[in-house]
N, C-alpha and C. Protein backbone atom coordinates (compact mmCIF):
# COMPACT_ATOMS: atom_id res chain seq x y z
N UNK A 1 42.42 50.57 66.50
CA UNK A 1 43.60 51.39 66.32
C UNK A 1 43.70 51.74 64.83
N UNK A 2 43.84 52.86 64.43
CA UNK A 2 44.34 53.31 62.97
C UNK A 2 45.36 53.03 62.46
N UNK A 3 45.15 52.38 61.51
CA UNK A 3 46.37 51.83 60.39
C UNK A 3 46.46 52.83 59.59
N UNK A 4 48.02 52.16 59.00
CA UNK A 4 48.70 52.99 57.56
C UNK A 4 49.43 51.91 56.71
N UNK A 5 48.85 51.76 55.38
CA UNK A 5 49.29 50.40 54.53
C UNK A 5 49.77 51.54 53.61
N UNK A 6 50.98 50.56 53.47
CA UNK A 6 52.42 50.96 52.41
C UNK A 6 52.38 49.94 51.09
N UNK A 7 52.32 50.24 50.30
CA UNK A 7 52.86 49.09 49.05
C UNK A 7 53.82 49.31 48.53
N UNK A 8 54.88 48.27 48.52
CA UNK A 8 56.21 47.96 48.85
C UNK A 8 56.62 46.98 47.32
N UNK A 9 56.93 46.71 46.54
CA UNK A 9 57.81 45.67 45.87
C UNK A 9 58.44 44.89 46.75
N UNK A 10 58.13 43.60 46.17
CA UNK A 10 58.49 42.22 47.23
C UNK A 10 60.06 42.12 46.96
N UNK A 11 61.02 43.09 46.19
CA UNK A 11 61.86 42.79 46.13
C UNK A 11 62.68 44.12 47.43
N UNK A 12 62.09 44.67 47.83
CA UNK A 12 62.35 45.58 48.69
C UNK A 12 63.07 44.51 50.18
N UNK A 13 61.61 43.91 50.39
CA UNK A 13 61.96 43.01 51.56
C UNK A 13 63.70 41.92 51.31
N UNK A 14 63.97 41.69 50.06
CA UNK A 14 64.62 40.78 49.97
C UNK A 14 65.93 41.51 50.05
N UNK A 15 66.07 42.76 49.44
CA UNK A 15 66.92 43.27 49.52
C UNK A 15 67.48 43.76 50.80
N UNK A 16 66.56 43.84 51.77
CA UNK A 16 66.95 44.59 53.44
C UNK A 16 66.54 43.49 54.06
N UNK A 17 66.91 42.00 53.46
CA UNK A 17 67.07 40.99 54.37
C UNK A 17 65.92 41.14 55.54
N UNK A 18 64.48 41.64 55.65
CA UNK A 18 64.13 41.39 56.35
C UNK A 18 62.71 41.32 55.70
N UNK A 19 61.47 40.31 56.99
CA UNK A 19 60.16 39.93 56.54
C UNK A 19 59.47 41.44 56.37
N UNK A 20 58.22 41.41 56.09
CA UNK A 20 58.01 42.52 56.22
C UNK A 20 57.33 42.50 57.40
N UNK A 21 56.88 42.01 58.33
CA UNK A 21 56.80 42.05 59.57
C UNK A 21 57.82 43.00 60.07
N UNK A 22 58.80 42.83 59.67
CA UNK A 22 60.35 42.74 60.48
C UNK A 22 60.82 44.34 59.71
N UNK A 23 60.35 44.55 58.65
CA UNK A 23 60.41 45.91 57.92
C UNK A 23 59.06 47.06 58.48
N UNK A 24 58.51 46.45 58.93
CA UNK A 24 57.18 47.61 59.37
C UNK A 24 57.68 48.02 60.75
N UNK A 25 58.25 46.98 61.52
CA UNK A 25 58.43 47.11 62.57
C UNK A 25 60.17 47.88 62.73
N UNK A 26 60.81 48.03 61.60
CA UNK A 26 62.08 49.21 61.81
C UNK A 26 61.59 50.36 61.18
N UNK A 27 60.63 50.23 60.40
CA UNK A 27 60.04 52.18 59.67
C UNK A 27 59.43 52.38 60.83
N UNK A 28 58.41 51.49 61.85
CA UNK A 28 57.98 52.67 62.99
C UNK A 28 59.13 52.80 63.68
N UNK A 29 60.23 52.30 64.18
CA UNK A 29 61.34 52.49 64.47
C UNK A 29 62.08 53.52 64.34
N UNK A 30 62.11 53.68 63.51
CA UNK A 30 63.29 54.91 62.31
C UNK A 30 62.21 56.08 62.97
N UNK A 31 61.23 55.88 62.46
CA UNK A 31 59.91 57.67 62.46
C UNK A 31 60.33 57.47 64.32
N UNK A 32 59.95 57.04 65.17
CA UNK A 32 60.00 57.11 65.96
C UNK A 32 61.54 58.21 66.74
N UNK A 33 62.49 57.46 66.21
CA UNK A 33 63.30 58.06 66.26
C UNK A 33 63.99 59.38 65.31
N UNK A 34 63.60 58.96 64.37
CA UNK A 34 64.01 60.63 63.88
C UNK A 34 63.00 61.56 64.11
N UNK A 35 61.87 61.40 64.63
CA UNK A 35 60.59 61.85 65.57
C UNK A 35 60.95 62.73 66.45
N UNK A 36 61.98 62.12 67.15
CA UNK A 36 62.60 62.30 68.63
C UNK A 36 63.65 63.44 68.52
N UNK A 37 64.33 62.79 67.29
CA UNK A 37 65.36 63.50 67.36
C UNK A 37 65.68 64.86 66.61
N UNK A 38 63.92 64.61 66.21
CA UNK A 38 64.18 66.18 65.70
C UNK A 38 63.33 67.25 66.75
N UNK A 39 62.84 66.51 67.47
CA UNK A 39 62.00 67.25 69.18
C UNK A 39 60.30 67.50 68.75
N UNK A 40 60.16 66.35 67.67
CA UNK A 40 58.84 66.78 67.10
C UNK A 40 57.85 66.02 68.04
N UNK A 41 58.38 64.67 69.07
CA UNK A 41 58.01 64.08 69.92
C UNK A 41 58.41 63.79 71.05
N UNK A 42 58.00 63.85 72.59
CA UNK A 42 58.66 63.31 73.36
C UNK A 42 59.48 61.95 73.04
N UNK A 43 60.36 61.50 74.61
CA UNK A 43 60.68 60.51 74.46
C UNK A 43 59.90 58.79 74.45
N UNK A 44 58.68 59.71 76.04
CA UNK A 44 57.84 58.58 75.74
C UNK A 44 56.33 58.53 74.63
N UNK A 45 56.28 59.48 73.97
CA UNK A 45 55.52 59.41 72.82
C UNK A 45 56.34 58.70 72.10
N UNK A 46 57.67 58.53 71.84
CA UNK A 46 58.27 58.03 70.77
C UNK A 46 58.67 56.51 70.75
N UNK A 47 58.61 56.04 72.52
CA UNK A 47 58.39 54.79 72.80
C UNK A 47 57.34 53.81 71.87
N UNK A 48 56.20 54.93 72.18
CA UNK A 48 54.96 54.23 72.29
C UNK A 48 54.81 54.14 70.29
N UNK A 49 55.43 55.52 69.65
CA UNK A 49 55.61 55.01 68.06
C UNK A 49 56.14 53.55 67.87
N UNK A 50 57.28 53.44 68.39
CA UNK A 50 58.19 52.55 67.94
C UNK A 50 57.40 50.99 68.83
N UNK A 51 56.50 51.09 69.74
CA UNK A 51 56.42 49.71 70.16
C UNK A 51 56.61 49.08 71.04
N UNK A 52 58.05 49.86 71.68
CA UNK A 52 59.10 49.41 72.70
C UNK A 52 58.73 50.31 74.09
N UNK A 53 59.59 49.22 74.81
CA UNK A 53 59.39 49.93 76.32
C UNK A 53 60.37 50.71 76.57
N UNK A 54 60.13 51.82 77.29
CA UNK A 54 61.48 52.73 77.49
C UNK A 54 62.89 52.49 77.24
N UNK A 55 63.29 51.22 78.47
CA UNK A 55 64.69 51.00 78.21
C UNK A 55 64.87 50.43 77.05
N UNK A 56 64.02 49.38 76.14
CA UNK A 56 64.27 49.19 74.56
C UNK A 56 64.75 50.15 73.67
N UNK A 57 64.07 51.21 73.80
CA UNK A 57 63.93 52.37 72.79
C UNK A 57 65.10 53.29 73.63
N UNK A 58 65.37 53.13 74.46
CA UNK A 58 66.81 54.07 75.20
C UNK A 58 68.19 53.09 74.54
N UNK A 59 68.05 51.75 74.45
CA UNK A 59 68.75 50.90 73.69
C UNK A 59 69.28 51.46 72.29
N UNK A 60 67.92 51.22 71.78
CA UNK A 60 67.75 51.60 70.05
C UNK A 60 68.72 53.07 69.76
N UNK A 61 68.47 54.27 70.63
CA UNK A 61 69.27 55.43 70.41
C UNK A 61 70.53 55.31 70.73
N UNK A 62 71.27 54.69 71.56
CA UNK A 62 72.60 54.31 72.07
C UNK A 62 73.05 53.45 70.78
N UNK A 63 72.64 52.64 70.37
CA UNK A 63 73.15 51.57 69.54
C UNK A 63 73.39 52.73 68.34
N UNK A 64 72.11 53.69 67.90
CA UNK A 64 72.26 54.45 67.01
C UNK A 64 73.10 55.49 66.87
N UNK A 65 73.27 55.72 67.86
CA UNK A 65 74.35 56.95 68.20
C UNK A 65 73.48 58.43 68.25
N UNK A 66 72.15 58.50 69.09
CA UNK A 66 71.41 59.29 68.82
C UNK A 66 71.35 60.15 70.69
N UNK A 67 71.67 61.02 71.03
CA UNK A 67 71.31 61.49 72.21
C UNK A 67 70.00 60.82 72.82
N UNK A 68 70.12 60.56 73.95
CA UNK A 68 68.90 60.57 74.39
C UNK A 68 68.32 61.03 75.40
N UNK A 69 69.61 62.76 75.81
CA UNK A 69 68.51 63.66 76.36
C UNK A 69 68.72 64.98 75.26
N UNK A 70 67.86 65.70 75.35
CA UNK A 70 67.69 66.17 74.18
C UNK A 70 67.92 67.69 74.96
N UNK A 71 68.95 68.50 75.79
CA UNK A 71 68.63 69.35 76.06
C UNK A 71 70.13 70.21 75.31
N UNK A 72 70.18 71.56 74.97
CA UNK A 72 71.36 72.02 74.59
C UNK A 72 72.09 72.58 75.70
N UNK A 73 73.32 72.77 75.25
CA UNK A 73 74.45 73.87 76.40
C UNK A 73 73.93 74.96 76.99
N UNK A 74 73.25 75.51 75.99
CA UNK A 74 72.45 77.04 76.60
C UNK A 74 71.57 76.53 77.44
N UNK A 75 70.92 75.32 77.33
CA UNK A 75 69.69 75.28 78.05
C UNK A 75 70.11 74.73 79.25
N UNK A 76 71.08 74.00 79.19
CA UNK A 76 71.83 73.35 80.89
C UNK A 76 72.44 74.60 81.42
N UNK A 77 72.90 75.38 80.80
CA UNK A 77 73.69 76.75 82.05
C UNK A 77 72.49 77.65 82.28
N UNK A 78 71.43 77.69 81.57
CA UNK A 78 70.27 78.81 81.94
C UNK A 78 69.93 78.05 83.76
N UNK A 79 69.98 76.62 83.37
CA UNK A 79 69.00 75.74 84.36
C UNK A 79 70.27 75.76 85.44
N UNK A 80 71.38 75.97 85.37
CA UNK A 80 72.35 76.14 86.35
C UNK A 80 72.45 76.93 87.10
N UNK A 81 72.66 78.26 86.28
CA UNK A 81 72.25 79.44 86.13
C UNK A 81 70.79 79.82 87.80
N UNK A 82 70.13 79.25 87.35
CA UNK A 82 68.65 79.48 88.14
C UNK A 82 69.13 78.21 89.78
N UNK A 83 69.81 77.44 89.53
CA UNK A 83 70.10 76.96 91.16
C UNK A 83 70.75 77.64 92.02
């Protein structure tokens, strides 16, 4: 699998209280989701960024306050519209 190494100041980790285990694993988090939420990825491509299994990552956006269907007003009355 292809990696991506970050170099970080060890005071980074101390400051966001977390290992960096625990910091690699909320930046694929974050990309994952602002991934999503900008429609640059599905939902389950964005699973599979972040790590998590669907309902995890359906978690993660609720907790965040992030939609997690991604369709607009216009696009629900077009699809209304057509029933």
């Amino acid at each position: 699998m292809p990696q991506v190494t970050f170099d970080f100041p060890p005071t980074v980790f101390s400051a966001l209280r977390k290992s960096p285990t625990e910091f690699a694993a909320e930046m694929r988090l974050a990309a994952a989701i602002h991934w999503y939420s900008q429609e640059m990825v599905s939902q389950g491509k964005a699973t599979e960024i972040a790590g998590l299994t669907r309902a995890q990552f359906l978690e993660e956006l609720f907790r965040r306050k992030v939609p997690a269907i991604q369709v607009t007003l216009e696009e629900l009355r077009e699809e209304l519209r057509r029933e």
